[in-house]
C-alpha atoms as a PDB file:
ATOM      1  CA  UNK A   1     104.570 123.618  71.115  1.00  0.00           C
ATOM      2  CA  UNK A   2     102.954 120.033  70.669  1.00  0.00           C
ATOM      3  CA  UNK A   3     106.413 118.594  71.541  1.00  0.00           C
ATOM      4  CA  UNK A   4     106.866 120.976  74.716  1.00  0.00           C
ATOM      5  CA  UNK A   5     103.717 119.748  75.986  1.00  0.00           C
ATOM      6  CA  UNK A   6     104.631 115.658  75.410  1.00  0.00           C
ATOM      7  CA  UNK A   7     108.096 116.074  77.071  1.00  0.00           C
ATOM      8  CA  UNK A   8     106.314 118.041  80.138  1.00  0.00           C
ATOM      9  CA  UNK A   9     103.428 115.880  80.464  1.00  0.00           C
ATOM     10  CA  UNK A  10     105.964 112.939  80.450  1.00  0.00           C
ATOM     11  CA  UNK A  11     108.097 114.561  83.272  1.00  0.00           C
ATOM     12  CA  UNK A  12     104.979 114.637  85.457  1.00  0.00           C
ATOM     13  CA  UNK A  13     104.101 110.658  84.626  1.00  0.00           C
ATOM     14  CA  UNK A  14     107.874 110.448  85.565  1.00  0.00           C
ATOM     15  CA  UNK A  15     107.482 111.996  88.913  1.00  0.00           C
ATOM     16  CA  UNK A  16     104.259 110.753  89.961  1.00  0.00           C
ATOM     17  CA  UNK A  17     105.572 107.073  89.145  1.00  0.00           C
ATOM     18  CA  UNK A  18     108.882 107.488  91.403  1.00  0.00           C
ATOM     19  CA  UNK A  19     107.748 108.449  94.791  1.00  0.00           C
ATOM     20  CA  UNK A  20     110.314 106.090  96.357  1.00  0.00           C
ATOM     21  CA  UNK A  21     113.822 106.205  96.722  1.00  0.00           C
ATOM     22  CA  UNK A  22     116.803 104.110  97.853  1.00  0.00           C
ATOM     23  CA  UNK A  23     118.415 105.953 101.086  1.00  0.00           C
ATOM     24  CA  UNK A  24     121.470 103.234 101.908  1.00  0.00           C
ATOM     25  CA  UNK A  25     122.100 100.103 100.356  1.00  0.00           C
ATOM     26  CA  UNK A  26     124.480  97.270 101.865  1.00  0.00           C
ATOM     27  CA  UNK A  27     125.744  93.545 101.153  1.00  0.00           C
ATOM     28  CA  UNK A  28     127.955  90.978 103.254  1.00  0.00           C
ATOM     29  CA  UNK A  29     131.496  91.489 101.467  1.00  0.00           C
ATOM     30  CA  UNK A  30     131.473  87.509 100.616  1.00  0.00           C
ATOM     31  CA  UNK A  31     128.027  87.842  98.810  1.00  0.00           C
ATOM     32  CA  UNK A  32     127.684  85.988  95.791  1.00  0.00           C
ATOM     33  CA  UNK A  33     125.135  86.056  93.520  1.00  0.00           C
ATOM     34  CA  UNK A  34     122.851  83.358  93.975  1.00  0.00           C
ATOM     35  CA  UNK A  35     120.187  81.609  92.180  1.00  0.00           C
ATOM     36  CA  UNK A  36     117.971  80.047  95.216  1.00  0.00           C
ATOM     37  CA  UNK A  37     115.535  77.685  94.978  1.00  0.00           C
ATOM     38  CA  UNK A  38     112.608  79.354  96.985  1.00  0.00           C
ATOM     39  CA  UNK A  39     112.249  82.699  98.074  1.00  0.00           C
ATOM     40  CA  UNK A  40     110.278  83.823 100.754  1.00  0.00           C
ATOM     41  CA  UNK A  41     108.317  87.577 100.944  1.00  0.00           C
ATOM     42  CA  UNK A  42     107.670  88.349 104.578  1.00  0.00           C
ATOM     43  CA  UNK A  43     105.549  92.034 105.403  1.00  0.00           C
ATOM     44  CA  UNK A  44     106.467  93.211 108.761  1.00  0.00           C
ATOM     45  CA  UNK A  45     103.667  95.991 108.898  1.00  0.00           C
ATOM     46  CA  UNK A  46     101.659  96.720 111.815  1.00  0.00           C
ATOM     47  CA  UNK A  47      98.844  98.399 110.075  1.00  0.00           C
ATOM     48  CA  UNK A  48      95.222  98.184 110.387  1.00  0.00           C
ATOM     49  CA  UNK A  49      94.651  98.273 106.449  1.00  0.00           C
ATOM     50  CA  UNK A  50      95.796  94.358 105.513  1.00  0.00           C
ATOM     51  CA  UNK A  51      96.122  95.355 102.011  1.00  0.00           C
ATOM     52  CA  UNK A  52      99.334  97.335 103.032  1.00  0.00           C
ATOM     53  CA  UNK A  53     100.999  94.174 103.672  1.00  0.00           C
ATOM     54  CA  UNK A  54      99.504  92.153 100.563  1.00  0.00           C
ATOM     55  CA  UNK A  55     100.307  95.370  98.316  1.00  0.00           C
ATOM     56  CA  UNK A  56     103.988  95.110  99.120  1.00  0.00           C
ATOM     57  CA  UNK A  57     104.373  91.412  99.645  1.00  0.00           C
ATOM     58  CA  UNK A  58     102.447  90.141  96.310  1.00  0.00           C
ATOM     59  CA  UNK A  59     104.647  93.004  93.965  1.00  0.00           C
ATOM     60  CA  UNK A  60     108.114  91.954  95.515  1.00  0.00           C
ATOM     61  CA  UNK A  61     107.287  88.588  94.341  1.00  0.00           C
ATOM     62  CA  UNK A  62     106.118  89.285  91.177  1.00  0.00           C
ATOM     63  CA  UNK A  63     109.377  91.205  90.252  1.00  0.00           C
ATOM     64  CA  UNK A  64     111.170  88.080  91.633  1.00  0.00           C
ATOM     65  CA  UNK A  65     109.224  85.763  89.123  1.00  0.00           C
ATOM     66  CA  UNK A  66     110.059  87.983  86.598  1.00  0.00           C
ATOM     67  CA  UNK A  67     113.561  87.748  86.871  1.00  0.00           C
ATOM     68  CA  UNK A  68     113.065  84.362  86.838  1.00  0.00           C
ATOM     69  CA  UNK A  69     112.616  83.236  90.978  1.00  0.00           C
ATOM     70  CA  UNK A  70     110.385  80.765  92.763  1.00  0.00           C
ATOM     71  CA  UNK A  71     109.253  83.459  95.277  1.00  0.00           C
ATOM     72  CA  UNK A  72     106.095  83.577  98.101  1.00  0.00           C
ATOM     73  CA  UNK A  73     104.572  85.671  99.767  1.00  0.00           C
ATOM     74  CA  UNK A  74     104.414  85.111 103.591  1.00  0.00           C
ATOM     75  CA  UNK A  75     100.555  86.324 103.884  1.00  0.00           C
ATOM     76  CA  UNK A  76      99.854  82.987 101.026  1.00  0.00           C
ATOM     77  CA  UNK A  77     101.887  80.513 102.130  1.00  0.00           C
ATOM     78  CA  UNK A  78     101.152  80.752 105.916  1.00  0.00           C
ATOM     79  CA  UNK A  79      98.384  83.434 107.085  1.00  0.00           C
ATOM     80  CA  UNK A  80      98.753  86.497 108.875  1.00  0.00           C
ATOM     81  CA  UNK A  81      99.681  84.975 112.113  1.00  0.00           C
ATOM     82  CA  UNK A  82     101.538  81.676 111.040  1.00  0.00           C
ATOM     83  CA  UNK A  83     104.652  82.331 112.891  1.00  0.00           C
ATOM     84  CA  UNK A  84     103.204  84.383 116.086  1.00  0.00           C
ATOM     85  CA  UNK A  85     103.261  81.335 118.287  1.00  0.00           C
ATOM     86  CA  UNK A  86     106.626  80.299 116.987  1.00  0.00           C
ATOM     87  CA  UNK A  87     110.394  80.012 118.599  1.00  0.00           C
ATOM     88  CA  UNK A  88     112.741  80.658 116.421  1.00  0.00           C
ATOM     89  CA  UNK A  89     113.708  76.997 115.866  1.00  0.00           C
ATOM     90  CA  UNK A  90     110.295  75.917 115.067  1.00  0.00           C
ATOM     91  CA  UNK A  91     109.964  79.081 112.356  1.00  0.00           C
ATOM     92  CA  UNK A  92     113.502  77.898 110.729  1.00  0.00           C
ATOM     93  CA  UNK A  93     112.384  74.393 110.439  1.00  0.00           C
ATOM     94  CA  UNK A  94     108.690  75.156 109.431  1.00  0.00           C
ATOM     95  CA  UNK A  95     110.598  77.474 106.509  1.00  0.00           C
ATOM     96  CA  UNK A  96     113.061  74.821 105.924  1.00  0.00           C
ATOM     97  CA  UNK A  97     109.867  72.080 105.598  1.00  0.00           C
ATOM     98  CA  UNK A  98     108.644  74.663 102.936  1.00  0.00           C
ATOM     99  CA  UNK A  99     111.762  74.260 100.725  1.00  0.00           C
ATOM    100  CA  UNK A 100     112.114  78.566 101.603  1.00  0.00           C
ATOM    101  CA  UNK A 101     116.051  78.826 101.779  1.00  0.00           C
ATOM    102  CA  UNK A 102     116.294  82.853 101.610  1.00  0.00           C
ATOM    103  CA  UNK A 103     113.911  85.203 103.122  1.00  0.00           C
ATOM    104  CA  UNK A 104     113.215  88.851 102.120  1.00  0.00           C
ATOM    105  CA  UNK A 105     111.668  91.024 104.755  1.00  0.00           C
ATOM    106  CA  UNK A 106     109.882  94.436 103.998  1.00  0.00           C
ATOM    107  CA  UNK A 107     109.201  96.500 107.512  1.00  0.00           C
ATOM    108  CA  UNK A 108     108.246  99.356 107.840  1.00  0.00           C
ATOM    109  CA  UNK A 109     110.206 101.568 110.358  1.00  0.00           C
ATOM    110  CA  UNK A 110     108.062 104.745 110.132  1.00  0.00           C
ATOM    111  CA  UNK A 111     105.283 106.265 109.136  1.00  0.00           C
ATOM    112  CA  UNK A 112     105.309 110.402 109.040  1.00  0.00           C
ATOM    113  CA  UNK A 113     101.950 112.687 108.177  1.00  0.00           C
ATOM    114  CA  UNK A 114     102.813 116.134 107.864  1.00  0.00           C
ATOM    115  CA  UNK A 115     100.715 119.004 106.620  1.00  0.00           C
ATOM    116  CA  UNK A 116     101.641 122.475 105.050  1.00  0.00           C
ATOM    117  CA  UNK A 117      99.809 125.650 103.780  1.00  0.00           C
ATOM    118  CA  UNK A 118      99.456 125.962 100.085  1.00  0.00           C
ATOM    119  CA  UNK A 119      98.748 129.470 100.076  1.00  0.00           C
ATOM    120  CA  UNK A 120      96.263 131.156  97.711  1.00  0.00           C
ATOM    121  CA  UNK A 121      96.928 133.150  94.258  1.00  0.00           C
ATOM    122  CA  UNK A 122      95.677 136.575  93.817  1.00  0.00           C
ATOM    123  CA  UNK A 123      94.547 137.672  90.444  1.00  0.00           C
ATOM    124  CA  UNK A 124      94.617 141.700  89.533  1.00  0.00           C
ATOM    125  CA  UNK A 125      94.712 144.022  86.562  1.00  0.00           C
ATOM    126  CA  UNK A 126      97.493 146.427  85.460  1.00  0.00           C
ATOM    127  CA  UNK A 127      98.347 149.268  87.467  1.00  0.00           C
ATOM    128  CA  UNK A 128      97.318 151.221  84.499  1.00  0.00           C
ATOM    129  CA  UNK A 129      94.075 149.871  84.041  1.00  0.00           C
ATOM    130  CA  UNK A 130      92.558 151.612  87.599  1.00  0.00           C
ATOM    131  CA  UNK A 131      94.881 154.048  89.039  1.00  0.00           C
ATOM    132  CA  UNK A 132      93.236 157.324  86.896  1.00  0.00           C
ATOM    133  CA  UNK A 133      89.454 157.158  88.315  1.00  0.00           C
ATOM    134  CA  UNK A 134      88.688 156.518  91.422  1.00  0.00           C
ATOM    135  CA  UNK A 135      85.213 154.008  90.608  1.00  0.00           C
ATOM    136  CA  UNK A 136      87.894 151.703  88.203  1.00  0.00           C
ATOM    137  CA  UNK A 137      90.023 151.835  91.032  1.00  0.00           C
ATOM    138  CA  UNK A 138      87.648 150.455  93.705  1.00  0.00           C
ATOM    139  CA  UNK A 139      85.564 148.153  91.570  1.00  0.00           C
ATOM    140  CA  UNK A 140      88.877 146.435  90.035  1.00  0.00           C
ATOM    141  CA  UNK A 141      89.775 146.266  93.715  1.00  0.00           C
ATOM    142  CA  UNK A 142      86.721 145.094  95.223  1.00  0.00           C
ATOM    143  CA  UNK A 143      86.873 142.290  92.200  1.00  0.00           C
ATOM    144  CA  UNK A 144      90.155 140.206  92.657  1.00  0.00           C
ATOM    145  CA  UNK A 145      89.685 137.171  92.403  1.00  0.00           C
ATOM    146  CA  UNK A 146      91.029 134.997  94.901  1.00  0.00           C
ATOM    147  CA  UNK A 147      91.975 131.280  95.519  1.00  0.00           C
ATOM    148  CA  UNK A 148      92.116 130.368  98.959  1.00  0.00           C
ATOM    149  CA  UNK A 149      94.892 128.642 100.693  1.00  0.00           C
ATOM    150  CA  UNK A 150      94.708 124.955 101.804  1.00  0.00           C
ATOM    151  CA  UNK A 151      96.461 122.392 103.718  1.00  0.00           C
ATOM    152  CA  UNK A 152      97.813 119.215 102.532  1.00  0.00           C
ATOM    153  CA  UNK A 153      98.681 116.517 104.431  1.00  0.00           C
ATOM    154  CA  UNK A 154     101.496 114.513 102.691  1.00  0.00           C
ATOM    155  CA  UNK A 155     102.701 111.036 104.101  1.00  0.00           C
ATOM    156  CA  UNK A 156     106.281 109.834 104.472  1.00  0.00           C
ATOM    157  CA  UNK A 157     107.211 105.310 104.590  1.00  0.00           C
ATOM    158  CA  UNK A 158     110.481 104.345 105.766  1.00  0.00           C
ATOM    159  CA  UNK A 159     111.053 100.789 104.911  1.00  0.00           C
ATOM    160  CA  UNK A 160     113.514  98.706 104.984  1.00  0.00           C
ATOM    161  CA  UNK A 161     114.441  95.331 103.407  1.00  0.00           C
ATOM    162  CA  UNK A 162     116.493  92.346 104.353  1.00  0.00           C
ATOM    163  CA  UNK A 163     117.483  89.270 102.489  1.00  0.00           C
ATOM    164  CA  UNK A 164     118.462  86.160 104.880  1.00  0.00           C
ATOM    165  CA  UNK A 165     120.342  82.699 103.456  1.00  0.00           C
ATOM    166  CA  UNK A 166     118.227  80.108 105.759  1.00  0.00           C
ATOM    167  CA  UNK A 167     121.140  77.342 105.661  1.00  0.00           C
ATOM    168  CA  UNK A 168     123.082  79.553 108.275  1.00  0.00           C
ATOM    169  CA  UNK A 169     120.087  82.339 108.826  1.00  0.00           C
ATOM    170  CA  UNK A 170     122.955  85.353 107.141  1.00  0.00           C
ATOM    171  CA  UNK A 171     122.174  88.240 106.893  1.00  0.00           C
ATOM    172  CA  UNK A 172     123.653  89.119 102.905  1.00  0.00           C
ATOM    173  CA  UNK A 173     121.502  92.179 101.703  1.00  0.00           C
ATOM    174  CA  UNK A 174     120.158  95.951 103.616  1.00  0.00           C
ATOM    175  CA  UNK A 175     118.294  98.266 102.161  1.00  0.00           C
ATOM    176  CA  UNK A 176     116.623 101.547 103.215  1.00  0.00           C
ATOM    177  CA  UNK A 177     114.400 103.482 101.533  1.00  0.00           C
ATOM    178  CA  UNK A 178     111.517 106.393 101.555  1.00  0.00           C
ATOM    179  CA  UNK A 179     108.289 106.450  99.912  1.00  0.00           C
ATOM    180  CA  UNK A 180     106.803 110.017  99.859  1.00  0.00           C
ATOM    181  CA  UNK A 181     103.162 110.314  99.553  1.00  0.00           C
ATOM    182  CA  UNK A 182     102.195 107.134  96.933  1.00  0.00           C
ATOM    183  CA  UNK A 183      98.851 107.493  95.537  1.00  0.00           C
ATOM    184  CA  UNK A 184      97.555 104.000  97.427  1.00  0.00           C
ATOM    185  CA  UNK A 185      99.081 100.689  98.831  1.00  0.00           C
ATOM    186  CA  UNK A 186      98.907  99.485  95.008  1.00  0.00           C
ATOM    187  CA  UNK A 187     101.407 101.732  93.023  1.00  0.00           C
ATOM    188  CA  UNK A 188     103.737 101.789  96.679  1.00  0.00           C
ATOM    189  CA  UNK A 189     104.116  97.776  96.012  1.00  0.00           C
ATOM    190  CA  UNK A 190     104.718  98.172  92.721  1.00  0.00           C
ATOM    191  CA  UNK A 191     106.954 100.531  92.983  1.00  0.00           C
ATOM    192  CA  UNK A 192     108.798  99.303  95.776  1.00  0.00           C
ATOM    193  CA  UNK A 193     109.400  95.795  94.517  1.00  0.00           C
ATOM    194  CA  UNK A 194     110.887  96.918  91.096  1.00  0.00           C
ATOM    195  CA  UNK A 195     112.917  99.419  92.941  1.00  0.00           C
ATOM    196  CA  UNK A 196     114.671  96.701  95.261  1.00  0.00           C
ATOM    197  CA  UNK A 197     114.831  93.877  92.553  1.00  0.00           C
ATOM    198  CA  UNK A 198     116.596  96.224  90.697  1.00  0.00           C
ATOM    199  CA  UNK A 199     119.150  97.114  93.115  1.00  0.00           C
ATOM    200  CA  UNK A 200     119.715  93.470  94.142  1.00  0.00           C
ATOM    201  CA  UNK A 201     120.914  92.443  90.512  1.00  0.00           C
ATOM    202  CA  UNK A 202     122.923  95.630  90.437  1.00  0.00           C
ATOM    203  CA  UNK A 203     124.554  94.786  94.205  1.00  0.00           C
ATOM    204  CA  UNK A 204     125.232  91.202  92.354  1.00  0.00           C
ATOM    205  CA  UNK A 205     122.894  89.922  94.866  1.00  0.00           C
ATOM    206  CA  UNK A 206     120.191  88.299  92.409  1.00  0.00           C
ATOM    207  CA  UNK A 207     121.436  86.612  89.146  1.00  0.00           C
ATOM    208  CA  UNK A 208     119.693  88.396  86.677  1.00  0.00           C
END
């Protein structure tokens, strides 16, 4: 019993720790697996709640310095609005200036909320039990005990991720994935950025 209990209490850490998933995954046919110098994080979140952007941003870097990467986040290096007022030569040689010479990006397409009934349970007794006298029959009716429905609203993230070589600005890495109701911004970036390091060093994208 003690053992049926550890491996289901494990399946629900499992779960509740793997709310994202890879959708489609693609790299450029001449992709090599490269060790770059400096790699860049940049959040392209249009959210009110900053931390969003930090969450998922500061964890995709960590995973890179794990594996063994110089890697920044866009938010620390350069502010929130660094590159608004930016052409697109001035943000390639501001980059270059910064020794960045491939750029991850982590947008988020979508954001779904989407609520559903969880209906109530209804507890009773045995036929048996009140069907012979009419008073056992009314009072056991009278009693059930009820749990009320609810609604829950769950929330759906489509992301998706790029990785760009700045010495010709190509595009060598796509990823897509869905995040279904995370507990908070926190556990998403964690989550996220293990899930796409991972896939990078399996695409041979990232030298492990």
């Amino acid at each position: 019993m003690k053992n049926i209990k550890w491996i289901l209490v494990s399946l629900l850490a499992f779960a509740a720790c793997t709310s994202s998933q890879i959708t489609t995954s693609w790299k450029a046919q001449d992709a090599l697996p490269q060790k770059y110098n400096k790699i860049m994080v940049l959040g392209l979140i249009r959210e009110n709640d900053r931390s969003l952007q930090e969450n998922m941003e500061n964890h995709l870097v960590g995973d890179l310095q794990a594996l063994g990467y110089t890697a920044v986040s866009s938010l620390k290096e350069y502010g929130p609005k660094a590159f608004d007022n930016l052409d697109e030569a001035a943000a390639i040689h501001k980059l270059k200036n910064s020794s960045v010479d491939a750029v991850i990006t982590i947008v988020l397409l979508d954001k779904q909320k989407e609520s559903k009934y969880v209906p109530g349970n209804v507890y009773y007794s045995p036929y048996s039990y009140y069907s012979n006298r009419f008073w056992g029959y009314r009072t056991t009716l009278y009693q059930r005990i009820y749990e009320p429905g609810y609604y829950v609203t769950d929330t759906k993230y489509f992301w998706e991720s790029n990785l760009y070589e700045m010495a010709n600005q190509k595009l060598v890495y796509s990823v897509q994935t869905e995040s279904f109701d995370p507990a908070n911004s926190e556990s998403l970036g964690h989550e996220y950025g293990q899930l796409i390091v991972k896939d990078m060093v399996k695409q041979n994208i990232l030298k492990q």
